[in-house]
Protein backbone atom coordinates (compact mmCIF):
# COMPACT_ATOMS: atom_id res chain seq x y z
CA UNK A 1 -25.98 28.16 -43.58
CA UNK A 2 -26.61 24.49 -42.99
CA UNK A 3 -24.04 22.93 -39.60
CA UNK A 4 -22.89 19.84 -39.77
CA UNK A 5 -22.15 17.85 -36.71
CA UNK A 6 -18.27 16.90 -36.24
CA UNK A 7 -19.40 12.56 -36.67
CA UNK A 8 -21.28 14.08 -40.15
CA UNK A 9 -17.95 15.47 -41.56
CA UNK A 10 -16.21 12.43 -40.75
CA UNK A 11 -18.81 10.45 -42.81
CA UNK A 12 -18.57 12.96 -45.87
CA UNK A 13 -14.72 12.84 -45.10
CA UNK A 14 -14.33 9.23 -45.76
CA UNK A 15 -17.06 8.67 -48.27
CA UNK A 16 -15.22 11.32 -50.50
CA UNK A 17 -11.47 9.77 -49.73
CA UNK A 18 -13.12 6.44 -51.19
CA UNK A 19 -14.69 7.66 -54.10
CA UNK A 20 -11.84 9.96 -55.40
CA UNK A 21 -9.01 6.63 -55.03
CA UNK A 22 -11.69 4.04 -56.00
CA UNK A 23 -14.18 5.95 -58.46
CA UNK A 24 -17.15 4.31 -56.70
CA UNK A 25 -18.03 3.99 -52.88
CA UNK A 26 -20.78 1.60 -51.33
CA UNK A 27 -21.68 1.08 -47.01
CA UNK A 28 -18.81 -1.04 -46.94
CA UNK A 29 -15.95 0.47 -47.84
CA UNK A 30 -17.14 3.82 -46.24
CA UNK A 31 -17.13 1.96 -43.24
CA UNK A 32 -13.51 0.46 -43.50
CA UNK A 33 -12.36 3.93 -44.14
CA UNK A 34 -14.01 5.18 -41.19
CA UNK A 35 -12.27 2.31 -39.48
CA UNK A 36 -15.90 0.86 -38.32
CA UNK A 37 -14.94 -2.26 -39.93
CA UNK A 38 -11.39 -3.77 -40.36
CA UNK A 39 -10.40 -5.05 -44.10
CA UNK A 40 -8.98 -8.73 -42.52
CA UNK A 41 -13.03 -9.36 -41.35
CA UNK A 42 -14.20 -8.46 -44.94
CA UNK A 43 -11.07 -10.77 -46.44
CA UNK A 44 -12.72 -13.72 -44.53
CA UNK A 45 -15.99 -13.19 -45.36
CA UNK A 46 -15.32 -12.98 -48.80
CA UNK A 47 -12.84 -16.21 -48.12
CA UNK A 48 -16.18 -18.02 -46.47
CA UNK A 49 -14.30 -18.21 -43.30
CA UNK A 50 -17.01 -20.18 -41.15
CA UNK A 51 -16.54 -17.78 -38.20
CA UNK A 52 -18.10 -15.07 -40.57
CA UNK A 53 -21.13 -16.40 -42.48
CA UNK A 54 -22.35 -12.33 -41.91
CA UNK A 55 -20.31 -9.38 -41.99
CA UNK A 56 -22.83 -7.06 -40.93
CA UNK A 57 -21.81 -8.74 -36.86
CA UNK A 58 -18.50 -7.15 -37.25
CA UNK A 59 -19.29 -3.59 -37.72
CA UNK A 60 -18.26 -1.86 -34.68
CA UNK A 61 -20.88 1.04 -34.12
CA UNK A 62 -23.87 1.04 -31.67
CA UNK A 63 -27.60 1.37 -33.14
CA UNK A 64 -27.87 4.99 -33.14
CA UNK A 65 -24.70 6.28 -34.71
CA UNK A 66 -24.85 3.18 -37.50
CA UNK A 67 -28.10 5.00 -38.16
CA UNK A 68 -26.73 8.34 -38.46
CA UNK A 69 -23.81 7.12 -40.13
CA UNK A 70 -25.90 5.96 -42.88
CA UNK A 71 -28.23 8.79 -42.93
CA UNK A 72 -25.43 11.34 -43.22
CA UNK A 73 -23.99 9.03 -46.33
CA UNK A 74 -27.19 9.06 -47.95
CA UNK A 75 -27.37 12.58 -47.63
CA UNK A 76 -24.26 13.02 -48.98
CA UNK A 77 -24.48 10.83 -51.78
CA UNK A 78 -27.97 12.85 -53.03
CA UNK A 79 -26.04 16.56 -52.75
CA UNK A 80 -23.50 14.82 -55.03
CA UNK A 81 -26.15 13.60 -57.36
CA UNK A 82 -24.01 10.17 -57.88
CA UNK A 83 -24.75 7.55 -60.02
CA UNK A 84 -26.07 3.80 -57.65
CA UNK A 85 -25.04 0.56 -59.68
CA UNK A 86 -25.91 -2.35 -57.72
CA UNK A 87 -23.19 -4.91 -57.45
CA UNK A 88 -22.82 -8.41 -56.06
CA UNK A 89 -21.23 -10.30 -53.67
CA UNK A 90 -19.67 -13.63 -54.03
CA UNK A 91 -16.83 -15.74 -53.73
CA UNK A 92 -15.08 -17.68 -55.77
CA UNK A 93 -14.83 -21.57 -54.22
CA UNK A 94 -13.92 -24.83 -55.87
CA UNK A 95 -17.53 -25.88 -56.93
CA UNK A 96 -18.15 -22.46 -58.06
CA UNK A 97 -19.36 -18.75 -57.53
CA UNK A 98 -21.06 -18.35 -54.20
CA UNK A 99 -23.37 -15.95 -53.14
CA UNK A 100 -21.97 -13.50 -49.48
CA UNK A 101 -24.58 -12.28 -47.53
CA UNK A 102 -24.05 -9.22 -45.25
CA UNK A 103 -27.07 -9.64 -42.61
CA UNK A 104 -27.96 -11.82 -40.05
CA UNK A 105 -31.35 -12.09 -41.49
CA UNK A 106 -30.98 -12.08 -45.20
CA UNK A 107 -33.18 -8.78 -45.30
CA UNK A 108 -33.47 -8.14 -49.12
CA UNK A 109 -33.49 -4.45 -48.84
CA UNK A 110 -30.78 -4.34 -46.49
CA UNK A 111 -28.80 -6.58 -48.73
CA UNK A 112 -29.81 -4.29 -51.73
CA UNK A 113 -28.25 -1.41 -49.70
CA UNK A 114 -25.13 -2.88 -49.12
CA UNK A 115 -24.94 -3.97 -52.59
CA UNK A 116 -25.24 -0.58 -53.97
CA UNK A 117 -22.02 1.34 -54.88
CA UNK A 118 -22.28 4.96 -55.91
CA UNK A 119 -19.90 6.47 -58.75
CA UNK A 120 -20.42 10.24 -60.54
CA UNK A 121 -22.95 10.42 -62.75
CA UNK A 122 -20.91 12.23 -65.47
CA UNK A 123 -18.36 9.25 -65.51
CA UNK A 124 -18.60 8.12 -69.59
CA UNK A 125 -20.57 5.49 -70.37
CA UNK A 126 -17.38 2.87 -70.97
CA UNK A 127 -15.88 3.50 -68.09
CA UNK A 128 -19.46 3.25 -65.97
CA UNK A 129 -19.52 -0.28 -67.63
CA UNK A 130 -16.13 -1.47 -66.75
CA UNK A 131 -16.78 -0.38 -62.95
CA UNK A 132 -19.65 -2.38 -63.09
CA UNK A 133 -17.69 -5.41 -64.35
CA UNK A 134 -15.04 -5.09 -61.82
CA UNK A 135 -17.46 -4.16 -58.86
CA UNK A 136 -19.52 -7.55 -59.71
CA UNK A 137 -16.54 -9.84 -60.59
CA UNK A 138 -15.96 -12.80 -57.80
CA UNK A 139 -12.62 -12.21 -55.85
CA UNK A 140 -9.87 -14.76 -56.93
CA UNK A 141 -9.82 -18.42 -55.85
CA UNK A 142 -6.77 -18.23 -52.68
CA UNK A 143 -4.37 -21.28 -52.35
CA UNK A 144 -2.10 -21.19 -49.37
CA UNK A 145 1.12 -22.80 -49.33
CA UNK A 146 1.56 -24.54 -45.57
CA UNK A 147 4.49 -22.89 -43.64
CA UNK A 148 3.81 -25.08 -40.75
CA UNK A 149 4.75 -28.50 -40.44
CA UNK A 150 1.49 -30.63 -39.40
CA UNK A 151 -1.94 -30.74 -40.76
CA UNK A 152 -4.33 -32.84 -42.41
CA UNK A 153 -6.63 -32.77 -45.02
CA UNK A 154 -10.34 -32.25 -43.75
CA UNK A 155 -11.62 -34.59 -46.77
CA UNK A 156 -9.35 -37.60 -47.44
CA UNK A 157 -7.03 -37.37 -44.63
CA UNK A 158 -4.10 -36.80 -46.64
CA UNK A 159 -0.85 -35.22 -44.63
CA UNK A 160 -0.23 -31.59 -45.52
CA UNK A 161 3.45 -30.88 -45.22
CA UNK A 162 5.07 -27.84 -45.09
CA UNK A 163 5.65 -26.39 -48.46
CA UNK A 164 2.14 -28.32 -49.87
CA UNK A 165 -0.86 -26.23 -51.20
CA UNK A 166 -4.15 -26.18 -49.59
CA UNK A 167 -7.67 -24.26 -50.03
CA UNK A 168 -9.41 -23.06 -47.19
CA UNK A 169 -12.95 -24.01 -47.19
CA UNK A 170 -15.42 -22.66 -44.92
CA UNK A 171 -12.31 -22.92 -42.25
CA UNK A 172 -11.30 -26.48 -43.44
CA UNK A 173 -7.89 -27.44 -45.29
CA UNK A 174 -8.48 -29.40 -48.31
CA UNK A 175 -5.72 -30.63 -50.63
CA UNK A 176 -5.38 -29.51 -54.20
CA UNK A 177 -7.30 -33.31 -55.07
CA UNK A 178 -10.05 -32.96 -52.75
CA UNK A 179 -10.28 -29.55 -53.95
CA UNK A 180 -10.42 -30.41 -57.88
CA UNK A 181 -7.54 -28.24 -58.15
CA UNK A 182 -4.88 -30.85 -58.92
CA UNK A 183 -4.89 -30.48 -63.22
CA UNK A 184 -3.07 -26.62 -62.46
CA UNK A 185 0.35 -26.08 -62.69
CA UNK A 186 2.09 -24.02 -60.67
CA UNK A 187 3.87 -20.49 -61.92
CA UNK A 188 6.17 -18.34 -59.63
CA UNK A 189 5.90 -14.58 -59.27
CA UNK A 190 8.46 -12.53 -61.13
CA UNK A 191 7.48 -12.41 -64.41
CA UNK A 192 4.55 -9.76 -64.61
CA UNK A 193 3.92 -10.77 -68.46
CA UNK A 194 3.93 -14.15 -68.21
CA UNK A 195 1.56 -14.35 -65.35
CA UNK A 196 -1.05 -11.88 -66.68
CA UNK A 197 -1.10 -13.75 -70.01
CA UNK A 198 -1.14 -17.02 -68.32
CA UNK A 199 -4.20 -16.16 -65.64
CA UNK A 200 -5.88 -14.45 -68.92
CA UNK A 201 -5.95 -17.77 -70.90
CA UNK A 202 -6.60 -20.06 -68.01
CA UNK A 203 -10.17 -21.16 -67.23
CA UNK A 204 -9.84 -22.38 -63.69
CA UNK A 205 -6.88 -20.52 -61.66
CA UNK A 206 -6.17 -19.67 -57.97
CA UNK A 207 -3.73 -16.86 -56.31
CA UNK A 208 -0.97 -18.07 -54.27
CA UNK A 209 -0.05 -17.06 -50.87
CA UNK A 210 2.22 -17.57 -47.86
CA UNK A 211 2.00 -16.12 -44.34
CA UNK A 212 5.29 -14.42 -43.44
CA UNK A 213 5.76 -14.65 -40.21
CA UNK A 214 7.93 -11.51 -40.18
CA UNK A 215 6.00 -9.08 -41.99
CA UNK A 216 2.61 -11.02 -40.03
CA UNK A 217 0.63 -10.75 -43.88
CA UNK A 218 -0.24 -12.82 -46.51
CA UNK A 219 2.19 -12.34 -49.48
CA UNK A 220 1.60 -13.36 -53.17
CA UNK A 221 3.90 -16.05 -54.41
CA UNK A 222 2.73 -17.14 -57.74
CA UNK A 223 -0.32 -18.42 -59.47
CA UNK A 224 -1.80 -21.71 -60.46
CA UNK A 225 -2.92 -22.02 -63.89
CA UNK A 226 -3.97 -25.07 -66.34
CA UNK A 227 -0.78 -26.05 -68.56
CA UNK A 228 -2.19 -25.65 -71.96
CA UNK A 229 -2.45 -21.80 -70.31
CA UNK A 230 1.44 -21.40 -69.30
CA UNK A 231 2.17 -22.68 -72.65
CA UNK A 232 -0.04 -20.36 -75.08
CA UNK A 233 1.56 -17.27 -72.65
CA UNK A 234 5.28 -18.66 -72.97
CA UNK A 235 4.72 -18.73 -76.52
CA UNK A 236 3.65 -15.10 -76.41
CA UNK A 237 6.36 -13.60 -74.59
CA UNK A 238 8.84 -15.53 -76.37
CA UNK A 239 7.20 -13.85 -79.30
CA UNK A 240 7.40 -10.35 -78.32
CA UNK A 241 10.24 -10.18 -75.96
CA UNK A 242 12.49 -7.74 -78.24
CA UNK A 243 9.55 -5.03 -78.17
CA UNK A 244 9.01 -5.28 -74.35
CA UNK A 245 12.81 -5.06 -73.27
CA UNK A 246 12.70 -1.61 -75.46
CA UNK A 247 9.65 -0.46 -73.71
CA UNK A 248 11.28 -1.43 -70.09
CA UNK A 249 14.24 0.32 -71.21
CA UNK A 250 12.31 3.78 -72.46
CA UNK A 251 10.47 3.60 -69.15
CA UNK A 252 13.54 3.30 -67.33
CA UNK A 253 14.83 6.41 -69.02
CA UNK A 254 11.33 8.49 -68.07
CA UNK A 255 11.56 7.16 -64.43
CA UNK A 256 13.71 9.66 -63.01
CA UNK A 257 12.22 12.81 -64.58
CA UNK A 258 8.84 11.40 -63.51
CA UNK A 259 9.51 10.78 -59.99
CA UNK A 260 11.41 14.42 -59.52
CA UNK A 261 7.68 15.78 -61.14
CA UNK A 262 5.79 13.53 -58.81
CA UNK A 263 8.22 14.28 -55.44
CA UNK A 264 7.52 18.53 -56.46
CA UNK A 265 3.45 17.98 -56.95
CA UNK A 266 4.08 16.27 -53.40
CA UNK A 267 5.61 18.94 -51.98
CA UNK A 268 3.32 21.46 -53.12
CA UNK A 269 0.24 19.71 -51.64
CA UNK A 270 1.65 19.35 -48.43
CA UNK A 271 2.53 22.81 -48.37
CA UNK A 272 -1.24 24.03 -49.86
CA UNK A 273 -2.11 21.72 -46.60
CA UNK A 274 0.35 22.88 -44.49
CA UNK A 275 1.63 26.43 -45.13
CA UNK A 276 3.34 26.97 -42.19
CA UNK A 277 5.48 24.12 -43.59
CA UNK A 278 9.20 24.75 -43.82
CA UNK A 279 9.69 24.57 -47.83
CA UNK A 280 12.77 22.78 -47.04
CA UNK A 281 11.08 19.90 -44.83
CA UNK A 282 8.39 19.98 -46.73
CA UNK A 283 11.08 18.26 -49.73
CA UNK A 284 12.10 15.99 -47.01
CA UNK A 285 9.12 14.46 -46.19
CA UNK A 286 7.86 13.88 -50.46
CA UNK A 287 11.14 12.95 -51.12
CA UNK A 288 11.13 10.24 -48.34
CA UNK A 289 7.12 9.51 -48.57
CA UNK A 290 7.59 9.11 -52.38
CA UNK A 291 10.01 6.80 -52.89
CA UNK A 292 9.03 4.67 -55.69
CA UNK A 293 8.46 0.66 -54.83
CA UNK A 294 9.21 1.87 -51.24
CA UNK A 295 5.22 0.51 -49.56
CA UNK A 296 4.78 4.21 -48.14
CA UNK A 297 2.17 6.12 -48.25
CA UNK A 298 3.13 8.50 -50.78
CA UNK A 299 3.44 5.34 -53.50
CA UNK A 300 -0.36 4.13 -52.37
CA UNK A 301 -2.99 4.92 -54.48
CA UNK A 302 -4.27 7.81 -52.62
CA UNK A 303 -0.76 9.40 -51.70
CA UNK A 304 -0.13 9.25 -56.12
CA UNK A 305 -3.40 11.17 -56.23
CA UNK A 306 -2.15 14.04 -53.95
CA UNK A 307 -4.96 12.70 -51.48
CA UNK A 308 -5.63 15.17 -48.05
CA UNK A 309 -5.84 12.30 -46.34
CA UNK A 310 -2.44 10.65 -47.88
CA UNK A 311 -0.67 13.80 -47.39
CA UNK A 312 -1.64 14.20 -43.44
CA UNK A 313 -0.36 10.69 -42.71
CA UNK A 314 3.10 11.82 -44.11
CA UNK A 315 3.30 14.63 -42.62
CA UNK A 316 2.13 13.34 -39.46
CA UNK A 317 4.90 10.25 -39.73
CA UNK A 318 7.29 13.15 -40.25
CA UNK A 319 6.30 14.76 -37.31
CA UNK A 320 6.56 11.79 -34.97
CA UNK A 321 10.09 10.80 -35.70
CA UNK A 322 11.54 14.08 -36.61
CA UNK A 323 9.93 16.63 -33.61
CA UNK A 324 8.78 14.36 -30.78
CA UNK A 325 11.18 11.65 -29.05
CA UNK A 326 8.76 8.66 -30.32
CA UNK A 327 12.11 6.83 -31.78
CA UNK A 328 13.55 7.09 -28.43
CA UNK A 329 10.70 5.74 -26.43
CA UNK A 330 10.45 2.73 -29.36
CA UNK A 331 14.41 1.92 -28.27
CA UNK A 332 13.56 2.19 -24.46
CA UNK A 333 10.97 -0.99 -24.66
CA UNK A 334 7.53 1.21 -24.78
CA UNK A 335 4.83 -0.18 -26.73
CA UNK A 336 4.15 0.95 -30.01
CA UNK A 337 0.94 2.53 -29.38
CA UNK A 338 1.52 3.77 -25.95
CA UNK A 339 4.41 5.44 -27.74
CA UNK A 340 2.09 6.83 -30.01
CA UNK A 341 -0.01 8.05 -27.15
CA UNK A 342 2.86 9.67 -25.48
CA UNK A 343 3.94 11.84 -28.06
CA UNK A 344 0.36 12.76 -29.96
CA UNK A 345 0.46 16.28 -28.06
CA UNK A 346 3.62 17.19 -29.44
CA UNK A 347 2.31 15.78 -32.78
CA UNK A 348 -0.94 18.30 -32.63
CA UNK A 349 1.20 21.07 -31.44
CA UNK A 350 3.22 21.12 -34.56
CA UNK A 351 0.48 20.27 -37.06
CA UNK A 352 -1.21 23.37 -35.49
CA UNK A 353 1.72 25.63 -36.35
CA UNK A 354 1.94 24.20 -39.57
CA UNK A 355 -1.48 24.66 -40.51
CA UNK A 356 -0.63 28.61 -39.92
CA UNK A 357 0.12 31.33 -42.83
């Protein structure tokens, strides 16, 4: 029987945890789910951030285990016999698509290898093409709207109060002008129909943003769009408005029944993974995990696909304010992740009972 090393399981591990929420899995995104490379450097690449012309800089792994690291996924992706659709990457800036590049060097097999995304060969023939589509289409065009109250345009000068728009490019504010982004209009989140009609029939648009300083993320506030766009999708929704309020009304009828179904296939999973599992805290933690529109990790896409990996982070969250005095160490001043250090132990200890018939 063939070993594998503790470093190769955590390869296969994540590579499989990818491809089951994503229905593909290329270098990169295996190594974001091994935590090798953090999401925010991969959101300025693709934003053309001039502190990351490369992203391959910002994977944090010496020489020897990157190599293993991608031997073991190779491996892994031949025992699965998947399908390899090479993709592209680009971004989307205000004189066009631009090509990304990953290396240092520009080495076209390299570049090839990080370009190559793997999916199951069995997937239909539709649904291959569509994940090619969406693999190979340009990320949006970002607009930020300034929350701070100086700043200038890098181009014309122009003052950029707080409240304007501005595009980042290459690390350089530009006003909507200097950025040939001035014809748009602007249209505020909050109506879901509106705004997917209205980016469909648009040919130049961008994705809004603001920083909140609060939640320390980026946050969607609207979209801008051309106006002979907002007005073809007004016109639309005005036109089937009757038919969608008695859809939102059927679905809000199915809601309840669904999430009770959804909370129980929960609970189950976390009890398959965790047998030793009071049933009755088992409810507890899918009943608070699932909470529908509630961010958690039950509601992300792997928690709605009963994912291991979903389900152990629930459990685990469980764990740490229900069995260990982490809540108590937040409210005496310790550090978040010293807190989290302090009571891991405990954590293990009970996941290790749990994880007994």
């Amino acid at each position: 029987m063939k070993m594998t090393s503790n470093f190769q399981e955590r390869v296969e591990r994540a590579a499989e945890a990818v491809l089951k929420r994503s229905g593909s899995v290329g270098p990169l995104e295996l190594f974001q789910e091994m935590a090798l490379l953090q999401p925010c450097h991969v959101e300025y690449w693709r934003k053309g951030h001039e502190q990351y012309p490369t992203l391959q800089p910002w994977i944090q792994v010496g020489p020897e285990k990157f190599q293993k690291a991608i031997r073991h996924f190779q491996e892994w992706v031949k025992q699965r016999g998947l399908l390899a659709i090479e993709a592209v990457h680009t971004r989307r800036g205000p004189g066009g698509i631009e090509p990304l590049r990953v290396t240092e060097d520009g080495d076209p097999a390299w570049e090839k290898f990080y370009r190559t995304y793997y999916t199951p060969a069995d997937l239909p023939a539709k649904k291959t093409a569509r994940l090619a589509a969406k693999l190979n289409k340009p990320p949006d065009l970002v607009v930020f709207e300034k929350v701070s109250a100086e700043g200038n345009c890098s181009e014309c000068g122009a003052e950029l109060l707080k409240g304007n728009f501005l595009l980042m490019e290459k690390g350089r504010p530009l006003c909507l002008t200097c950025a040939d982004l001035e014809q748009l209009v602007y249209l505020p989140a909050g109506d879901m129909a509106l705004s997917r009609r209205a980016r469909k029939h648009s040919s130049l648009a961008a994705v809004v943003v603001r920083f909140s300083r609060t939640r320390k993320r980026y946050e969607r506030q609207g979209l801008l769009v051309t106006a002979e766009a907002l007005a073809k999708a007004e016109e639309e929704c005005a036109a089937d408005a009757p038919a969608r309020a008695a859809a939102r009304e059927r679905a809000a009828l199915l809601r309840p029944e669904e999430d009770r179904e959804f909370t129980a296939a929960l609970a189950g999973a976390i009890l398959q993974r965790y047998p030793g599992c009071p049933a009755e805290e088992a409810a507890r933690i899918a009943g608070h995990a699932g909470v529908r529109s509630s961010g958690r990790v039950g509601r992300s896409a792997a928690g709605r696909a009963l994912d291991g990996s979903a389900v152990d982070l629930a459990v685990i969250a469980h764990i740490r304010h229900e069995h260990t005095n982490y809540d108590e160490l937040l409210m005496r001043g310790t550090e978040r992740l010293d807190a989290r250090a302090q009571v891991r132990e405990e954590i293990d200890r009970v996941l290790a009972q749990w994880s007994r018939v």
